[in-house]
C-alpha atoms as a PDB file:
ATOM      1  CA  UNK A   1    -153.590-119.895 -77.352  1.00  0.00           C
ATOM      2  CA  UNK A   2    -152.730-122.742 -75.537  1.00  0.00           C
ATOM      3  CA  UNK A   3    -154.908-125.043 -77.871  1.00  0.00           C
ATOM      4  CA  UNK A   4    -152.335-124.639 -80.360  1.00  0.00           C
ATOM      5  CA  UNK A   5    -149.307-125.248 -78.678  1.00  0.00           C
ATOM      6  CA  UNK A   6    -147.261-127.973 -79.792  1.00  0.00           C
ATOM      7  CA  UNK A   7    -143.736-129.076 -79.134  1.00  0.00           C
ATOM      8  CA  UNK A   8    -141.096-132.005 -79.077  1.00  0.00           C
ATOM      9  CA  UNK A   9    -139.281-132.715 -75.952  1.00  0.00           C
ATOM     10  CA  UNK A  10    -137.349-135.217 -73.911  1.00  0.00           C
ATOM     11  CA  UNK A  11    -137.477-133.927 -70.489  1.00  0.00           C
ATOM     12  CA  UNK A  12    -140.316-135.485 -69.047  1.00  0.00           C
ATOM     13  CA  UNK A  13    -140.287-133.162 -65.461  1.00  0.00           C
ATOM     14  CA  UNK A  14    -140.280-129.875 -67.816  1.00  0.00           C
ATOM     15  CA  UNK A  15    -142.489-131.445 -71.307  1.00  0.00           C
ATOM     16  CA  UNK A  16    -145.552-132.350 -69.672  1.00  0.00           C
ATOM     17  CA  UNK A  17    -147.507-131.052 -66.536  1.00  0.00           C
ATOM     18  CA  UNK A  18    -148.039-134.527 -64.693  1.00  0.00           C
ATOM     19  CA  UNK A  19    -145.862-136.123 -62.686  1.00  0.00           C
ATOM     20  CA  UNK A  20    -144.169-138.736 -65.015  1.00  0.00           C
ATOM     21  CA  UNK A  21    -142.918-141.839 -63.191  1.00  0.00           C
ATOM     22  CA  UNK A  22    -139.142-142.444 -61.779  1.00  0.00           C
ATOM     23  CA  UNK A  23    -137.222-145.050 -63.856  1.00  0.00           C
ATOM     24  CA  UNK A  24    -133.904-146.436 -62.516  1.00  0.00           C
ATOM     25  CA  UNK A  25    -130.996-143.302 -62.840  1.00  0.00           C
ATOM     26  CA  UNK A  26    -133.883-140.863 -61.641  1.00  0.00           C
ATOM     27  CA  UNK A  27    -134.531-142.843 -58.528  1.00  0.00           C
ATOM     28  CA  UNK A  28    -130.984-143.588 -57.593  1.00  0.00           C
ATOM     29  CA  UNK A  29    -130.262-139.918 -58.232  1.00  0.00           C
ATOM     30  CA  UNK A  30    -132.997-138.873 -55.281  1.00  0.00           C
ATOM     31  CA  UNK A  31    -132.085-141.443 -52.998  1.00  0.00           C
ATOM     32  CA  UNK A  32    -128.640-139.627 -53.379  1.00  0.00           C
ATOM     33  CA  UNK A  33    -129.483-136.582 -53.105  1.00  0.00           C
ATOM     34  CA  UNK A  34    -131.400-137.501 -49.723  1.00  0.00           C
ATOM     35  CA  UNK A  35    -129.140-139.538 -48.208  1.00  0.00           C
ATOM     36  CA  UNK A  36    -125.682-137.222 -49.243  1.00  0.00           C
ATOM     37  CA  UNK A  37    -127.469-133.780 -48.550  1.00  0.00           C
ATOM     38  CA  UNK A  38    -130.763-134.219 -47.223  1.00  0.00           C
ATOM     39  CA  UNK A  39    -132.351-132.662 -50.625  1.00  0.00           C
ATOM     40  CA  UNK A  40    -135.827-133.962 -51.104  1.00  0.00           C
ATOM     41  CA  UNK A  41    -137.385-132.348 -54.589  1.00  0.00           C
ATOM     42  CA  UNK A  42    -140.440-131.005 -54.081  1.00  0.00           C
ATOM     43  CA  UNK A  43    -142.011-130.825 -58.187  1.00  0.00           C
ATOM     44  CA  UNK A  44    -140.995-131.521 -61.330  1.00  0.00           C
ATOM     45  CA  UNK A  45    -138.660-128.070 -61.915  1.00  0.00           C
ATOM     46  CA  UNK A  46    -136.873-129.367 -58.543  1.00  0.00           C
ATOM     47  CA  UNK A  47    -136.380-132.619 -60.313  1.00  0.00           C
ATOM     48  CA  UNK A  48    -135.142-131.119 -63.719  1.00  0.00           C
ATOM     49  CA  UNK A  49    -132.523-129.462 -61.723  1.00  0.00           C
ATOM     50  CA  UNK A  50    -131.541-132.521 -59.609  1.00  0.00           C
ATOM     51  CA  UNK A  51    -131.974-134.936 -62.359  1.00  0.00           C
ATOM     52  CA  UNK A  52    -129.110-132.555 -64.302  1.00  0.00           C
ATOM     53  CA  UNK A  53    -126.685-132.393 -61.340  1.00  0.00           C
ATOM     54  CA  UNK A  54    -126.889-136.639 -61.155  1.00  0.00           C
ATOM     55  CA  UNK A  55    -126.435-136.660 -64.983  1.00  0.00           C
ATOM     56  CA  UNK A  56    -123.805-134.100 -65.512  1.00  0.00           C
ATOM     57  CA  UNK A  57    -121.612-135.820 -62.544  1.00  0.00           C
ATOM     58  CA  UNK A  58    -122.861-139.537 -63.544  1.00  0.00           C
ATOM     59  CA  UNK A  59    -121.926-139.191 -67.126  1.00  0.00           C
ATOM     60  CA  UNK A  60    -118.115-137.695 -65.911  1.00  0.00           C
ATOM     61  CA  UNK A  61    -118.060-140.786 -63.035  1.00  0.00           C
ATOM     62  CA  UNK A  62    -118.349-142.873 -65.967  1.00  0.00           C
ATOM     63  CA  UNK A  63    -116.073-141.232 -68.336  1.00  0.00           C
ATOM     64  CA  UNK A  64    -112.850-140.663 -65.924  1.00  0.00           C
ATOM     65  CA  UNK A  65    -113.684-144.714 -64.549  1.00  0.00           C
ATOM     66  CA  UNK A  66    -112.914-145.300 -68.349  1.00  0.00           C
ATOM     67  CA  UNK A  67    -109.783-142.785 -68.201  1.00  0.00           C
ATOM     68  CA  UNK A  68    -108.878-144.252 -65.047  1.00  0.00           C
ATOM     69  CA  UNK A  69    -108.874-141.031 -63.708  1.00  0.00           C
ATOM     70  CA  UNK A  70    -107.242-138.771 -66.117  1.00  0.00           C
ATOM     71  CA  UNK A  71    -109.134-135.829 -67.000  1.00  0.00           C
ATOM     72  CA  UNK A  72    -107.588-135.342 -70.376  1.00  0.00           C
ATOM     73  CA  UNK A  73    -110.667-133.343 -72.660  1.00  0.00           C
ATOM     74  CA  UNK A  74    -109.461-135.611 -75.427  1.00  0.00           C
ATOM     75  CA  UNK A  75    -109.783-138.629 -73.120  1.00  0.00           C
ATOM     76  CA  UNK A  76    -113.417-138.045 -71.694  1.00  0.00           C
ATOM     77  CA  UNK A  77    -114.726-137.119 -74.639  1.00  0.00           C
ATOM     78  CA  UNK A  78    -113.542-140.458 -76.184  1.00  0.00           C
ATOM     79  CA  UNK A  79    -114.850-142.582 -73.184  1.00  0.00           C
ATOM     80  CA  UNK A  80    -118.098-140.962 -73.623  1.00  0.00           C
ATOM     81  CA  UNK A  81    -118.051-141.786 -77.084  1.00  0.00           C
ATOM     82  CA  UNK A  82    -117.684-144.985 -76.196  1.00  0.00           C
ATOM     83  CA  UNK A  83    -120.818-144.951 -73.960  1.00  0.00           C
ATOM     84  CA  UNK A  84    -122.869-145.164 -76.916  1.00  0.00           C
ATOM     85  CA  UNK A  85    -126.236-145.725 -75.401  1.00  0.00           C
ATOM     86  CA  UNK A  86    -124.682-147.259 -72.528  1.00  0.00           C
ATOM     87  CA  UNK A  87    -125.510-144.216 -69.881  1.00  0.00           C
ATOM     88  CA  UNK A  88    -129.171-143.964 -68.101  1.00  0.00           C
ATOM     89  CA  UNK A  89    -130.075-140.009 -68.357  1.00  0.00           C
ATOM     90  CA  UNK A  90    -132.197-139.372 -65.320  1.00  0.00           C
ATOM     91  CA  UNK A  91    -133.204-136.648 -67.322  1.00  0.00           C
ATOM     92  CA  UNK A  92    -133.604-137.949 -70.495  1.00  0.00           C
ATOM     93  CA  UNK A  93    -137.028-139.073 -72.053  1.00  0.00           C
ATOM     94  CA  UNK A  94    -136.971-143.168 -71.087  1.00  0.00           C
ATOM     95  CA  UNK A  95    -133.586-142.485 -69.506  1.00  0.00           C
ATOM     96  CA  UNK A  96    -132.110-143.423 -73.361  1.00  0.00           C
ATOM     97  CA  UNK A  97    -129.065-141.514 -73.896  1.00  0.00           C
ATOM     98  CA  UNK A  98    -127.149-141.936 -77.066  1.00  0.00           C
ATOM     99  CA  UNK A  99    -123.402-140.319 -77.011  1.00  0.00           C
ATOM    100  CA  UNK A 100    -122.221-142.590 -80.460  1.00  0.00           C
ATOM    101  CA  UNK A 101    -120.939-140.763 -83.487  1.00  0.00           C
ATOM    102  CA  UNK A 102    -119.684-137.490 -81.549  1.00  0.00           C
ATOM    103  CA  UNK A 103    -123.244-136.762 -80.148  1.00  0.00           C
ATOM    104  CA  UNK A 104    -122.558-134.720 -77.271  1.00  0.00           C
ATOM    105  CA  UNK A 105    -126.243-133.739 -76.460  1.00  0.00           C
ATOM    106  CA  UNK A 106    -127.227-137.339 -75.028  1.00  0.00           C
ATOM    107  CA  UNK A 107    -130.756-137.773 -75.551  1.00  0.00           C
ATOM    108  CA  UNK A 108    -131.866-140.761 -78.003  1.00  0.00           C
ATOM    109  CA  UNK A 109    -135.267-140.180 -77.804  1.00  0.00           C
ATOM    110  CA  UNK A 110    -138.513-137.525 -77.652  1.00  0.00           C
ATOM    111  CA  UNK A 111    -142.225-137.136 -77.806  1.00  0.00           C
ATOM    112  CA  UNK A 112    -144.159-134.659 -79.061  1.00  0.00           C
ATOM    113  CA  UNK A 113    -146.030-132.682 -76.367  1.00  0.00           C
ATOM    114  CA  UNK A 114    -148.839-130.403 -76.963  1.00  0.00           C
ATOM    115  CA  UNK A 115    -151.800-128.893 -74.962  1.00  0.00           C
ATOM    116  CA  UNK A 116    -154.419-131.239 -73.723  1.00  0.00           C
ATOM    117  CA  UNK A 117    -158.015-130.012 -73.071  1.00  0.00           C
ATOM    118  CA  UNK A 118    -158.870-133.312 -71.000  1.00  0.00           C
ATOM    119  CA  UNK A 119    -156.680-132.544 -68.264  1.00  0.00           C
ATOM    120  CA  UNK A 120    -156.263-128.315 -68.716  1.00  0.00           C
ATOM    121  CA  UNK A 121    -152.132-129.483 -69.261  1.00  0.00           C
ATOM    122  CA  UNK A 122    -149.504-130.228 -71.183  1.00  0.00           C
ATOM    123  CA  UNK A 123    -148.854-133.691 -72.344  1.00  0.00           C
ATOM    124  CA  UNK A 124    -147.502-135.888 -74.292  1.00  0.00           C
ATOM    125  CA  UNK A 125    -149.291-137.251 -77.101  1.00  0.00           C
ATOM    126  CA  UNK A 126    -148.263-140.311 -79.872  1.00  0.00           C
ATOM    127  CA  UNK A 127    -145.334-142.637 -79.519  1.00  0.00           C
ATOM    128  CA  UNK A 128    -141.317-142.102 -78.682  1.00  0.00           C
ATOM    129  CA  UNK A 129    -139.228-140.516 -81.726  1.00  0.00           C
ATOM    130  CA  UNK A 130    -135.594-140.756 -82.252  1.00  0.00           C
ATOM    131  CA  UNK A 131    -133.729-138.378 -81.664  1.00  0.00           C
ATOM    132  CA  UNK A 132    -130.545-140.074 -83.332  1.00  0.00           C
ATOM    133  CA  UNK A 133    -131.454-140.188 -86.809  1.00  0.00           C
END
Protein backbone atom coordinates (compact mmCIF):
# COMPACT_ATOMS: atom_id res chain seq x y z
CA UNK A 1 0.00 0.00 0.00
CA UNK A 2 2.69 2.14 0.57
CA UNK A 3 3.78 1.99 -3.20
CA UNK A 4 0.96 4.11 -3.91
CA UNK A 5 1.13 6.71 -1.56
CA UNK A 6 1.50 10.07 -2.76
CA UNK A 7 1.20 13.48 -1.21
CA UNK A 8 2.16 17.30 -1.32
CA UNK A 9 3.77 18.82 1.63
CA UNK A 10 5.91 21.60 2.99
CA UNK A 11 7.11 20.36 6.21
CA UNK A 12 10.22 18.81 5.48
CA UNK A 13 10.74 17.08 9.35
CA UNK A 14 7.07 15.44 8.90
CA UNK A 15 6.98 14.97 4.51
CA UNK A 16 9.84 12.84 4.12
CA UNK A 17 11.62 10.15 6.34
CA UNK A 18 15.34 11.53 6.08
CA UNK A 19 16.73 13.99 7.91
CA UNK A 20 16.45 17.13 5.64
CA UNK A 21 19.16 19.74 6.28
CA UNK A 22 18.86 22.97 8.74
CA UNK A 23 18.62 26.27 6.77
CA UNK A 24 19.01 29.60 8.65
CA UNK A 25 15.46 30.16 10.98
CA UNK A 26 15.68 26.28 11.76
CA UNK A 27 19.17 26.55 13.11
CA UNK A 28 18.78 29.74 15.03
CA UNK A 29 15.57 28.26 16.42
CA UNK A 30 17.74 25.11 18.06
CA UNK A 31 20.49 27.08 19.15
CA UNK A 32 17.59 28.85 21.09
CA UNK A 33 16.00 26.37 22.27
CA UNK A 34 19.44 24.97 23.75
CA UNK A 35 20.82 27.80 25.03
CA UNK A 36 17.18 29.36 26.68
CA UNK A 37 15.96 25.85 27.96
CA UNK A 38 18.41 23.29 27.43
CA UNK A 39 15.96 21.50 24.73
CA UNK A 40 18.01 19.50 22.31
CA UNK A 41 15.46 17.71 19.58
CA UNK A 42 16.10 14.41 19.27
CA UNK A 43 14.18 13.50 15.41
CA UNK A 44 12.36 15.08 13.04
CA UNK A 45 8.67 15.03 15.06
CA UNK A 46 10.84 16.84 17.94
CA UNK A 47 11.82 19.33 15.33
CA UNK A 48 8.25 19.84 13.80
CA UNK A 49 7.22 20.76 17.22
CA UNK A 50 10.18 23.09 17.99
CA UNK A 51 10.38 24.46 14.57
CA UNK A 52 6.40 25.60 15.28
CA UNK A 53 7.06 27.13 18.73
CA UNK A 54 10.18 29.41 16.95
CA UNK A 55 7.72 30.22 14.09
CA UNK A 56 4.56 30.91 15.90
CA UNK A 57 6.61 33.34 18.44
CA UNK A 58 9.09 34.61 15.50
CA UNK A 59 6.33 35.57 13.20
CA UNK A 60 4.45 37.63 16.44
CA UNK A 61 8.27 39.15 17.41
CA UNK A 62 8.08 40.46 14.05
CA UNK A 63 4.60 41.61 13.84
CA UNK A 64 4.32 43.60 17.37
CA UNK A 65 8.27 45.13 16.36
CA UNK A 66 6.09 46.52 13.41
CA UNK A 67 3.16 47.57 15.94
CA UNK A 68 5.67 48.79 18.20
CA UNK A 69 4.25 46.77 20.66
CA UNK A 70 0.59 47.05 20.42
CA UNK A 71 -1.19 43.91 20.19
CA UNK A 72 -4.17 45.26 18.37
CA UNK A 73 -5.64 41.88 16.12
CA UNK A 74 -6.22 44.48 13.45
CA UNK A 75 -2.64 45.71 13.84
CA UNK A 76 -0.69 42.28 13.68
CA UNK A 77 -2.54 41.02 11.18
CA UNK A 78 -1.65 44.09 9.01
CA UNK A 79 2.14 43.93 9.92
CA UNK A 80 2.10 40.42 8.90
CA UNK A 81 0.59 41.33 5.81
CA UNK A 82 3.17 43.38 5.28
CA UNK A 83 5.77 40.58 5.74
CA UNK A 84 5.00 39.39 2.43
CA UNK A 85 7.68 36.83 1.96
CA UNK A 86 9.81 38.65 4.24
CA UNK A 87 9.63 35.91 7.31
CA UNK A 88 12.03 32.61 7.28
CA UNK A 89 9.52 29.61 8.41
CA UNK A 90 11.77 27.19 10.20
CA UNK A 91 9.11 25.02 9.36
CA UNK A 92 8.28 25.82 6.11
CA UNK A 93 9.54 23.89 2.93
CA UNK A 94 12.91 26.20 1.95
CA UNK A 95 11.99 28.35 4.94
CA UNK A 96 9.73 30.53 2.09
CA UNK A 97 6.84 31.93 3.78
CA UNK A 98 4.45 34.08 1.90
CA UNK A 99 1.83 36.16 4.23
CA UNK A 100 0.85 38.82 1.00
CA UNK A 101 -2.74 39.14 -0.07
CA UNK A 102 -4.36 38.03 3.43
CA UNK A 103 -2.56 34.58 3.35
CA UNK A 104 -2.54 33.62 6.81
CA UNK A 105 -1.21 29.98 6.31
CA UNK A 106 2.53 31.12 5.47
CA UNK A 107 3.97 28.58 3.37
CA UNK A 108 5.03 29.70 -0.34
CA UNK A 109 6.15 26.60 -1.38
CA UNK A 110 5.75 22.43 -1.48
CA UNK A 111 6.92 19.23 -3.01
CA UNK A 112 5.27 16.37 -3.76
CA UNK A 113 6.28 13.41 -1.55
CA UNK A 114 5.51 9.89 -2.23
CA UNK A 115 6.89 6.40 -1.24
CA UNK A 116 10.32 5.51 -2.38
CA UNK A 117 11.35 1.82 -2.86
CA UNK A 118 15.21 2.81 -3.01
CA UNK A 119 15.41 3.82 0.43
CA UNK A 120 12.05 1.75 2.08
CA UNK A 121 10.83 5.82 2.90
CA UNK A 122 9.11 8.59 2.16
CA UNK A 123 10.54 11.26 0.01
CA UNK A 124 10.33 13.85 -1.92
CA UNK A 125 10.34 13.52 -5.50
CA UNK A 126 10.37 16.44 -8.59
CA UNK A 127 10.97 20.11 -8.08
CA UNK A 128 9.45 22.94 -5.47
CA UNK A 129 5.68 24.05 -6.32
CA UNK A 130 4.03 27.18 -5.30
CA UNK A 131 1.97 27.23 -3.01
CA UNK A 132 0.84 30.98 -3.72
CA UNK A 133 -0.78 30.70 -6.92
Amino acid sequence: QLANAVGLGWMPSLDSSRVPPLLPAGRSCLQDLQKAAGVTPQGPADRVYAFGACDTVGLYDAALRATHGNPDVAGVLASVAALRTGFAGATSYGERTDYSAGRRTGPAQGRIFAWSTACTCFDYTGSPVSLTN
